[in-house]
Protein backbone atom coordinates (compact mmCIF):
# COMPACT_ATOMS: atom_id res chain seq x y z
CA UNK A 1 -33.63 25.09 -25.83
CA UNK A 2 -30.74 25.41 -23.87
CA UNK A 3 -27.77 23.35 -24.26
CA UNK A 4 -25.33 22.67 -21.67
CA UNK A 5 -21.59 22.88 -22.38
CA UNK A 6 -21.12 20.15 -19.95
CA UNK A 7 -20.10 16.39 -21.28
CA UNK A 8 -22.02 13.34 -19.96
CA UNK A 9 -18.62 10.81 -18.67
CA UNK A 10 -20.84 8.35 -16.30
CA UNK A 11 -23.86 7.88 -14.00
CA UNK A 12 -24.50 5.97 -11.33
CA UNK A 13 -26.36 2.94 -13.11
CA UNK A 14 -23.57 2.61 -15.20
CA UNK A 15 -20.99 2.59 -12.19
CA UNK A 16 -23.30 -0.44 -10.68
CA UNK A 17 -23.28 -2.13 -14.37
CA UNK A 18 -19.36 -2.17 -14.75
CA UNK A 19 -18.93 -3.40 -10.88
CA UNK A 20 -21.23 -6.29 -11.55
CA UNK A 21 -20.11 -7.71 -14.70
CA UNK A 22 -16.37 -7.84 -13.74
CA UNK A 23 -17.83 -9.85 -10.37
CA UNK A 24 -19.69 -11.77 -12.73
CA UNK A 25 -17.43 -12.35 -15.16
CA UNK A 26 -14.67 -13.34 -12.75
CA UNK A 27 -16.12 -14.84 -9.79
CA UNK A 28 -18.62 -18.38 -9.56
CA UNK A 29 -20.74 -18.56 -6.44
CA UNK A 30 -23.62 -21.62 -5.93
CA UNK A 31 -26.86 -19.90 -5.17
CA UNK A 32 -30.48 -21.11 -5.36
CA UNK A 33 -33.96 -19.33 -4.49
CA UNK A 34 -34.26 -16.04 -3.84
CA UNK A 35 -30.48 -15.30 -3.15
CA UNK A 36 -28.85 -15.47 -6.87
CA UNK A 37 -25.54 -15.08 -7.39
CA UNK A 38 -26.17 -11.31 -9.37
CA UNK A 39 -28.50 -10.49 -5.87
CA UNK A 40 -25.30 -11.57 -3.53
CA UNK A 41 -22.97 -9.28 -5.33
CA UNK A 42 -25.22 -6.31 -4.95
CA UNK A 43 -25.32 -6.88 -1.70
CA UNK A 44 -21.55 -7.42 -1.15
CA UNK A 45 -20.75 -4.07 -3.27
CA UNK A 46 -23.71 -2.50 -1.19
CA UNK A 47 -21.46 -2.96 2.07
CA UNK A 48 -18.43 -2.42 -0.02
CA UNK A 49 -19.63 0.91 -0.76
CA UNK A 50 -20.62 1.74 2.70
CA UNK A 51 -17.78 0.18 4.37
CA UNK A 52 -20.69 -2.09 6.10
CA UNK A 53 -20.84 -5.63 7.51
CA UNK A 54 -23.22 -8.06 5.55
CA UNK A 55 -25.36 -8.53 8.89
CA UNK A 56 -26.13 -4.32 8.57
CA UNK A 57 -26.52 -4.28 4.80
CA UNK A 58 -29.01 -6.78 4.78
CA UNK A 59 -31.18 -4.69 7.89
CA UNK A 60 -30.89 -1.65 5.62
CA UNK A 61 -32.35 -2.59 2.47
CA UNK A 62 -35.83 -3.90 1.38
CA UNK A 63 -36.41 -7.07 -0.49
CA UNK A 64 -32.85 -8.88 -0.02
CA UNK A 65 -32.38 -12.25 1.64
CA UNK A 66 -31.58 -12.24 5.42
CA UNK A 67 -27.73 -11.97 6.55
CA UNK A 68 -27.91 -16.08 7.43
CA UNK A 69 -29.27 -16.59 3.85
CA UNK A 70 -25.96 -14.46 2.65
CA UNK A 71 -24.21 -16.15 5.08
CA UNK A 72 -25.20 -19.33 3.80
CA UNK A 73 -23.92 -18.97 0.38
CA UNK A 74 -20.57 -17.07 0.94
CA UNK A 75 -19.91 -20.21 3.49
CA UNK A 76 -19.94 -22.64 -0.18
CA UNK A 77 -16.85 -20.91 -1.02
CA UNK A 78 -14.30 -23.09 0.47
CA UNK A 79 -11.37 -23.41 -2.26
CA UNK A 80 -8.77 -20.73 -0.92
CA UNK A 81 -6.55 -21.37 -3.92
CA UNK A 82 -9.18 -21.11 -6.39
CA UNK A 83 -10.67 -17.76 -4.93
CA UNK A 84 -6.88 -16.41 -4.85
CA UNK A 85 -7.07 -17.22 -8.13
CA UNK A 86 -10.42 -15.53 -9.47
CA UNK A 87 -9.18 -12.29 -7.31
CA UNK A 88 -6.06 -12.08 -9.38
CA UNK A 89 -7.76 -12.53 -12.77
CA UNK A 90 -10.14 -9.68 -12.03
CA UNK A 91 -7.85 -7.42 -10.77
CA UNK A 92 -6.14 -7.74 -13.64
CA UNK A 93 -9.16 -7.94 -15.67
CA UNK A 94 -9.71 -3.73 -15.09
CA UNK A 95 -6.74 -1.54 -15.44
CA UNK A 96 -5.70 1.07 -17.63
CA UNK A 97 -4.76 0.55 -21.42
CA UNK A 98 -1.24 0.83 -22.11
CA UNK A 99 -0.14 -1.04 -18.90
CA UNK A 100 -0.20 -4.40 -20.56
CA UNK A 101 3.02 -5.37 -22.68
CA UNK A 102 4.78 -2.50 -20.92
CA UNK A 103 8.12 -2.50 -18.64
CA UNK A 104 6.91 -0.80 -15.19
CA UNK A 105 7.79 0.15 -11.68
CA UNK A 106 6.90 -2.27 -9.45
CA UNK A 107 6.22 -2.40 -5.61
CA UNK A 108 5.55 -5.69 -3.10
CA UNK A 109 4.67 -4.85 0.13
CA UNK A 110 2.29 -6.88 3.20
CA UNK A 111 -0.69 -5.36 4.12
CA UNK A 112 -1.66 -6.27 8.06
CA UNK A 113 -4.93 -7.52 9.38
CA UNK A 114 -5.35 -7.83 13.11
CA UNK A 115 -6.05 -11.44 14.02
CA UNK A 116 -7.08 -11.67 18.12
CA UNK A 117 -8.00 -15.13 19.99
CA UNK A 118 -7.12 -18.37 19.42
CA UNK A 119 -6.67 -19.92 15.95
CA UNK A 120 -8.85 -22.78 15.20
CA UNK A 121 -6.96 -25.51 12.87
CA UNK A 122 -8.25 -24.37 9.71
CA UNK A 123 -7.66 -20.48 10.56
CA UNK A 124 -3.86 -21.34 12.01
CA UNK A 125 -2.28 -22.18 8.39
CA UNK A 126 -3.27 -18.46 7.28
CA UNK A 127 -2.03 -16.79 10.43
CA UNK A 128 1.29 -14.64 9.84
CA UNK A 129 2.91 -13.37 12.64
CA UNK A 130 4.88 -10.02 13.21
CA UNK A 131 5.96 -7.48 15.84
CA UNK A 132 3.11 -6.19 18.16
CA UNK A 133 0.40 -3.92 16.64
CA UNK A 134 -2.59 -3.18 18.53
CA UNK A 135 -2.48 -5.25 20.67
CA UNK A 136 -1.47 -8.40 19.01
CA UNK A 137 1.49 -10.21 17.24
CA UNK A 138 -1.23 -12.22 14.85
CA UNK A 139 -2.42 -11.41 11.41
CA UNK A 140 -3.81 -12.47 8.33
CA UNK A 141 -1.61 -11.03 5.60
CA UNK A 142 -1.94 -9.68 2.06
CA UNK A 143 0.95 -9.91 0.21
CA UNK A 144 0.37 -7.38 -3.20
CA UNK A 145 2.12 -6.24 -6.31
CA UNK A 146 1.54 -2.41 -7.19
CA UNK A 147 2.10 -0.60 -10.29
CA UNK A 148 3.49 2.59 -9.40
CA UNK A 149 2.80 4.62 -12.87
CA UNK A 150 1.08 8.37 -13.28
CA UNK A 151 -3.15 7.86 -13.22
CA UNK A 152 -2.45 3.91 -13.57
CA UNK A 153 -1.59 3.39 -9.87
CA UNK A 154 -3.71 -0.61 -9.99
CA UNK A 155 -3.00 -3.38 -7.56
CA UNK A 156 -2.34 -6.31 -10.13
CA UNK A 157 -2.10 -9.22 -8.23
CA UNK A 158 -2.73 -10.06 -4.21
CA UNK A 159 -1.54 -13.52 -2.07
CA UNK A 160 -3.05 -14.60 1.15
CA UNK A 161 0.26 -15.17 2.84
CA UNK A 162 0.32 -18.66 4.41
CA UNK A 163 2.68 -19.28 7.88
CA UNK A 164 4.79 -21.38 6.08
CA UNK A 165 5.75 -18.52 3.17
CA UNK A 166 9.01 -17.46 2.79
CA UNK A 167 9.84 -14.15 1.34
CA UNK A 168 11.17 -15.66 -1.67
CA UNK A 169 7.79 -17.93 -2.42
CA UNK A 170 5.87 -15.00 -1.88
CA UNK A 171 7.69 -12.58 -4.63
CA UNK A 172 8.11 -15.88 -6.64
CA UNK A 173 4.11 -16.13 -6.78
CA UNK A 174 3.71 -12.09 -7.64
CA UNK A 175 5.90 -11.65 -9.79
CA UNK A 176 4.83 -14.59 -12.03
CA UNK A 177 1.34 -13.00 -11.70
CA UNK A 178 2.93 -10.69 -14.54
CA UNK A 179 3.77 -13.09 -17.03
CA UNK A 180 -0.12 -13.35 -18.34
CA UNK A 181 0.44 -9.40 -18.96
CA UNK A 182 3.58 -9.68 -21.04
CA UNK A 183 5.28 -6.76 -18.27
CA UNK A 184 8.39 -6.27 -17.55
CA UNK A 185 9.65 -4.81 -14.12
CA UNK A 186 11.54 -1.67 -14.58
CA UNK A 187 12.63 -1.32 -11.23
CA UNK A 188 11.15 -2.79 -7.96
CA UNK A 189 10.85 -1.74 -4.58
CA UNK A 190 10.53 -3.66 -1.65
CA UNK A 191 10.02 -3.02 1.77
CA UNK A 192 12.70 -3.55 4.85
CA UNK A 193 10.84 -6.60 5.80
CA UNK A 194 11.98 -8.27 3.19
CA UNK A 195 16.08 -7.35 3.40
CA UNK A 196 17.37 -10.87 3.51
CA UNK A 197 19.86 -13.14 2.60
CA UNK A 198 17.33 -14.99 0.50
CA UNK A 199 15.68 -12.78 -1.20
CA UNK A 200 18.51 -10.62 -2.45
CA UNK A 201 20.37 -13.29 -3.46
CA UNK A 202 17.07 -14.73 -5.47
CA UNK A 203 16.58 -11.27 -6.95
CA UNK A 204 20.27 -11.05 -8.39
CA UNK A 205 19.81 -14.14 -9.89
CA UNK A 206 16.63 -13.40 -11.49
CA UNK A 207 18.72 -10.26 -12.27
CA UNK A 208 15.74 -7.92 -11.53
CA UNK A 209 16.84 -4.01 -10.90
CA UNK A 210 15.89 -3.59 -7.08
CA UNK A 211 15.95 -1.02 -4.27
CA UNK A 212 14.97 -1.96 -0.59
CA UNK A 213 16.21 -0.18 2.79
CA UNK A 214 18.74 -2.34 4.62
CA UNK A 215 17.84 -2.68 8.11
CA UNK A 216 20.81 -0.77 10.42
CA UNK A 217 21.92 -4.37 12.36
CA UNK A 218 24.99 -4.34 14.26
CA UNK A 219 26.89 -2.06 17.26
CA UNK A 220 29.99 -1.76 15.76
CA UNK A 221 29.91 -3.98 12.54
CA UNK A 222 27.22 -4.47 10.43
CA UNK A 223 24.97 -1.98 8.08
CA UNK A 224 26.12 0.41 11.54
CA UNK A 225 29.88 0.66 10.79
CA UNK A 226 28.50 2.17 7.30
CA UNK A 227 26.43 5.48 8.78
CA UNK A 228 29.03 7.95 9.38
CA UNK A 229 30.46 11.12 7.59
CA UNK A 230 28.58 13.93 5.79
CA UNK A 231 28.48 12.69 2.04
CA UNK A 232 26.45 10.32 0.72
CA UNK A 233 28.79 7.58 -1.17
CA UNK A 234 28.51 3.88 -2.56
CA UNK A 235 30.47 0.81 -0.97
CA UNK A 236 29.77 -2.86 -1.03
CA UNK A 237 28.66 -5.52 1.85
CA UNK A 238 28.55 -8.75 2.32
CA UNK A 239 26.28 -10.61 4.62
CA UNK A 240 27.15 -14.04 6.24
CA UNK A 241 24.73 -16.45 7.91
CA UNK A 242 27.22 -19.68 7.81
CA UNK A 243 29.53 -21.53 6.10
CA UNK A 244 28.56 -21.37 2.19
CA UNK A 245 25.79 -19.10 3.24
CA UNK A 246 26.76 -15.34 1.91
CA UNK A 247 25.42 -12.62 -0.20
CA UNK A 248 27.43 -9.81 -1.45
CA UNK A 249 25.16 -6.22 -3.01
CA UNK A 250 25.91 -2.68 -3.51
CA UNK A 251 24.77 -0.68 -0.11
CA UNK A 252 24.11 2.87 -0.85
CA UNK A 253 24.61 5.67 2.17
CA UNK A 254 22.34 8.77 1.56
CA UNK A 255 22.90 11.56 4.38
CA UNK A 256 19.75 13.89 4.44
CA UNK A 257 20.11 16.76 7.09
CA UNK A 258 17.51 17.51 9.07
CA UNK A 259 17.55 21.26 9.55
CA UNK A 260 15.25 21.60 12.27
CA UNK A 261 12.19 19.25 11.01
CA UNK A 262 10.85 17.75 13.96
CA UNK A 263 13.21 19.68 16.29
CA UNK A 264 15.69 17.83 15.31
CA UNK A 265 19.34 18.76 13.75
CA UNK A 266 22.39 17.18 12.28
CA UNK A 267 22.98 14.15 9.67
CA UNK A 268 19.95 11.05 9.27
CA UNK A 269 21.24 8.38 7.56
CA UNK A 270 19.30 6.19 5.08
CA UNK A 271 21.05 2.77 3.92
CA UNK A 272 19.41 0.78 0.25
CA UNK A 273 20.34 -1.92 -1.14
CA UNK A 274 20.50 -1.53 -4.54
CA UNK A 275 21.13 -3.85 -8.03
CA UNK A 276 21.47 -2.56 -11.50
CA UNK A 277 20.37 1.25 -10.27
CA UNK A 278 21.87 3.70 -11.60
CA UNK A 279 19.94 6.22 -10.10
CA UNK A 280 22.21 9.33 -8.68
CA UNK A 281 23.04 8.66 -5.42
CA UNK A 282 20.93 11.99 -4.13
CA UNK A 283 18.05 11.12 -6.12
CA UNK A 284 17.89 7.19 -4.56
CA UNK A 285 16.02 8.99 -1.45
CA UNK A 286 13.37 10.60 -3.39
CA UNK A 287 12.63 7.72 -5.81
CA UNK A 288 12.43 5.37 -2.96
CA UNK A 289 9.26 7.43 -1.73
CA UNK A 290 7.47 6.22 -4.76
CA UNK A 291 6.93 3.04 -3.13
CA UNK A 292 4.34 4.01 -0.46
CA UNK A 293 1.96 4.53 -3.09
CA UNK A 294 1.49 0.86 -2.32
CA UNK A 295 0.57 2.43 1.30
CA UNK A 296 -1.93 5.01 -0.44
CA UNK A 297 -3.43 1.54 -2.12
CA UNK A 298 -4.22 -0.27 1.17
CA UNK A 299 -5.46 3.47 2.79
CA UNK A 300 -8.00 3.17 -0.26
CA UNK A 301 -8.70 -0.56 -0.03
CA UNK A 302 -9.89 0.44 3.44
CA UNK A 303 -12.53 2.57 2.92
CA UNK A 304 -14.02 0.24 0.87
CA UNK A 305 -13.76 -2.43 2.94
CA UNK A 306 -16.59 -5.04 3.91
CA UNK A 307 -16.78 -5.43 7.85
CA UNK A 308 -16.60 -8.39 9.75
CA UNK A 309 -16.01 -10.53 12.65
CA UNK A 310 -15.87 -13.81 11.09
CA UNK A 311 -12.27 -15.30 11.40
CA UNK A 312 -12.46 -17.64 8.29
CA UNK A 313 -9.64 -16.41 6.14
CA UNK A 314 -11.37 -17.33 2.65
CA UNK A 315 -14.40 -15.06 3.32
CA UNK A 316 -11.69 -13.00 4.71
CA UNK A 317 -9.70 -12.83 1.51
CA UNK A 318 -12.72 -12.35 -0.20
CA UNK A 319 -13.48 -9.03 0.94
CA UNK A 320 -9.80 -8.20 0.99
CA UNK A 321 -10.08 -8.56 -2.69
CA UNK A 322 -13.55 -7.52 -3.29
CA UNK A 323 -12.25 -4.01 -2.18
CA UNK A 324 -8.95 -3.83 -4.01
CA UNK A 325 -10.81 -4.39 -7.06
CA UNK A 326 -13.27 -1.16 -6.63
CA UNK A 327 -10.04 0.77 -6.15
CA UNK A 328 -8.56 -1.15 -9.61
CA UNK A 329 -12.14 -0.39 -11.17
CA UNK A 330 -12.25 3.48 -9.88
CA UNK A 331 -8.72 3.88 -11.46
CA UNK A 332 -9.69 2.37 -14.51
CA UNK A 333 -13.10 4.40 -15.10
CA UNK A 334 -10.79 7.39 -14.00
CA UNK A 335 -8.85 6.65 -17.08
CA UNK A 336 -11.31 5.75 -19.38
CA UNK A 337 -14.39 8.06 -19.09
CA UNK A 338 -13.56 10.75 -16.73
CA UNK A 339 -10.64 11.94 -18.58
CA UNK A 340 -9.45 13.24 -22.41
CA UNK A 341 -6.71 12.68 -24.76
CA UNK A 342 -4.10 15.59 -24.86
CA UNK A 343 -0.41 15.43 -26.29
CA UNK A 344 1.45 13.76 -23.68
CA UNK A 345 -0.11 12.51 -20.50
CA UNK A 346 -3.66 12.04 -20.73
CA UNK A 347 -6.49 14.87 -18.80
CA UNK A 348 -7.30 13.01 -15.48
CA UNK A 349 -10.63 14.68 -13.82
CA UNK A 350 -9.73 12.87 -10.81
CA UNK A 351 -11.50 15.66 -8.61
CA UNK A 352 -14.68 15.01 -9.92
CA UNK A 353 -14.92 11.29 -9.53
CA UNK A 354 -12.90 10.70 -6.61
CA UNK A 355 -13.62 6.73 -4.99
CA UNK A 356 -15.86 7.81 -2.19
CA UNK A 357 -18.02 9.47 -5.43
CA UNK A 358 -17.56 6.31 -7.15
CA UNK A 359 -18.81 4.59 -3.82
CA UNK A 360 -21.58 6.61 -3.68
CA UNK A 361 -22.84 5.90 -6.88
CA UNK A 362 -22.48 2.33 -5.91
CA UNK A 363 -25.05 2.86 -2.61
CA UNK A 364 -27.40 4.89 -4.30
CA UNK A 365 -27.81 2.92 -7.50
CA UNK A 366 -28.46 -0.11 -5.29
CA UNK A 367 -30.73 1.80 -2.54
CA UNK A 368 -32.64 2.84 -6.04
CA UNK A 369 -33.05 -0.93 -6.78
CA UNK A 370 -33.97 -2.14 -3.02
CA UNK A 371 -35.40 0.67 -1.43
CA UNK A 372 -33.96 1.59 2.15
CA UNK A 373 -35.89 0.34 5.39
CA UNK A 374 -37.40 4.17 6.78
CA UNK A 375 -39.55 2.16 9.79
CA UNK A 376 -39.58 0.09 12.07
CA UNK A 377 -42.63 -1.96 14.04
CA UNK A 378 -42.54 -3.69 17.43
CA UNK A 379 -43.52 -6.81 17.59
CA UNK A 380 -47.09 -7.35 18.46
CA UNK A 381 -47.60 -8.73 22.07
């Protein structure tokens, strides 16, 4: 008999089995006849997996009720708030021990979805608008709060950002989304969109350590009047919107020469607005980078996102957070079962279960279950 040296960490089944029973345990759909509620989540993972639409997924595979049956069902979901809420609790639900009760680095960022036509009344609430992208100046948003930590790189909370959000409601919402988790932020970093009177003047006095790119306003005054010399250095600014209106924060200038990259030569300037960092001035650059692993997150959530032309915004957010939870749920197995404990940071096989493996699992457990359509008949007469 001949024993393999290689360890059993997961199969496919088992992938399907952990997807479903956070879905389950997390989310409450009405369903009666054929359709039940463990049936639609198969077939909402199915076009997860496959980056699908519904309509597709339910052509490809044997024995599932039509699309307008699905249709049907995902249509009784009609609670925005409450689905928000059931997103957040299982996202939160699957992440990596030793995340909980911790003190962490933290990133907010939007994602962008294009939104083209006219908004009907109940779509027009949801509809955030921004500077041109393909096409269009409309979006549905995704507001999300990142954990940027080795191999623990989860989503842990996501808002559908309403048109009446401000900045400051939508950080207020996230970051109270940590509370239940007992975490503390270590640092946080924001994007330029959010550089602000409002919000840095909210974040000083929740008296949160933050850095966040100021955005270079001004011809001669301004963040402008700051970007000159060849040393990077510290100062102060204070911005003033009106009478009584005024925040004052610590402005660090970083000069990074460019030595050719992109044919291009001389001083760039980079100005952050920092509080409580005492990060060396040469290293604020380099730890600022950190933050687009949030960008990495929505790259991910992509892949694994359900297709659709339907403009309601709660089915909408529903896939939105259908796929950041895989991602959350990939990490999470990652950490779990396809890695081992060593002194210090813990063995990640991330090569050998990457998400599009996970994913595939996913399709192929399913396509196991339902069989995949291999003909197809012309009507007769």
């Amino acid at each position: 008999m001949i024993v393999s040296s290689s360890e059993l960490a997961i199969t496919a089944s088992e992938t399907l089995d952990e997807v479903i029973e956070c879905l389950v345990e997390n989310f409450s759909i009405e369903t009666q006849g054929v359709c039940d509620q463990q049936t639609l989540f198969e077939i909402l993972i199915h076009a997860a997996s496959n980056g699908d639409s519904i309509e597709n997924t339910a052509k490809l595979l044997k024995n599932v009720p039509t699309a307008n049956d699905i249709r049907y069902h995902l249509n009784k979901i009609n609670n925005f708030e409450e689905l928000e809420t059931q997103i957040n609790q299982a996202l939160k639900s699957r992440i990596p021990l030793g995340l909980k009760k911790g003190c962490l680095k933290i990133a907010i960022d939007l994602n962008l979805i294009c939104y083209y036509g006219q908004p009907t009344l109940e779509e027009l609430p949801y509809i955030y608008r921004s500077q041109a992208k393909s096409g269009t100046c409309s979006f549905y948003a995704y507001a999300t709060l990142y954990v940027i930590s080795k191999n623990k790189r989860v989503t842990l909370a996501v808002r559908g950002v309403r048109r009446l959000d401000t900045s400051v409601a939508i950080i207020t919402y996230l970051l109270a989304e940590l509370d239940s988790l007992k975490i503390n932020v270590k640092k946080l970093y924001l994007d330029r969109g959010f550089f602000n009177t409002p919000v840095i003047r909210w974040l000083q006095a929740l008296d949160i350590p933050f850095l966040m790119p100021a955005i270079k306003t001004g011809k001669q005054g301004g963040i402008k009047q700051f970007l000159k010399g060849r040393k990077s250095y510290k100062t102060t600014y204070t911005i003033t919107r009106a009478k009584d209106d005024s925040v004052t924060f610590d402005l660090g200038i970083i000069c990074k020469y460019r030595k050719g990259k992109r044919k291009k030569c001389g001083v760039q300037y980079f100005a952050y607005v920092t509080y409580k960092i005492n990060t060396n001035l040469e290293y604020i650059y380099q730890d600022y980078r950190k933050r687009f692993g949030i960008e990495t997150s929505y790259r991910l959530k992509n892949i694994c996102r359900i297709r659709t032309n339907n403009k309601n915004p709660i089915l909408r957010l529903l896939f939105v957070g259908i796929s950041f939870l895989l991602v959350n749920i990939w990490v999470n197995l990652l950490w779990l079962r396809i890695s081992r404990k060593r002194k210090g940071n813990r063995l990640i096989y991330r090569t050998l279960f990457a998400l599009k493996q996970m994913l595939s699992f996913l399709s192929q457990a399913l396509q196991r279950k339902y069989q995949v359509v291999e003909s197809i008949y012309i009507p007769s007469g």
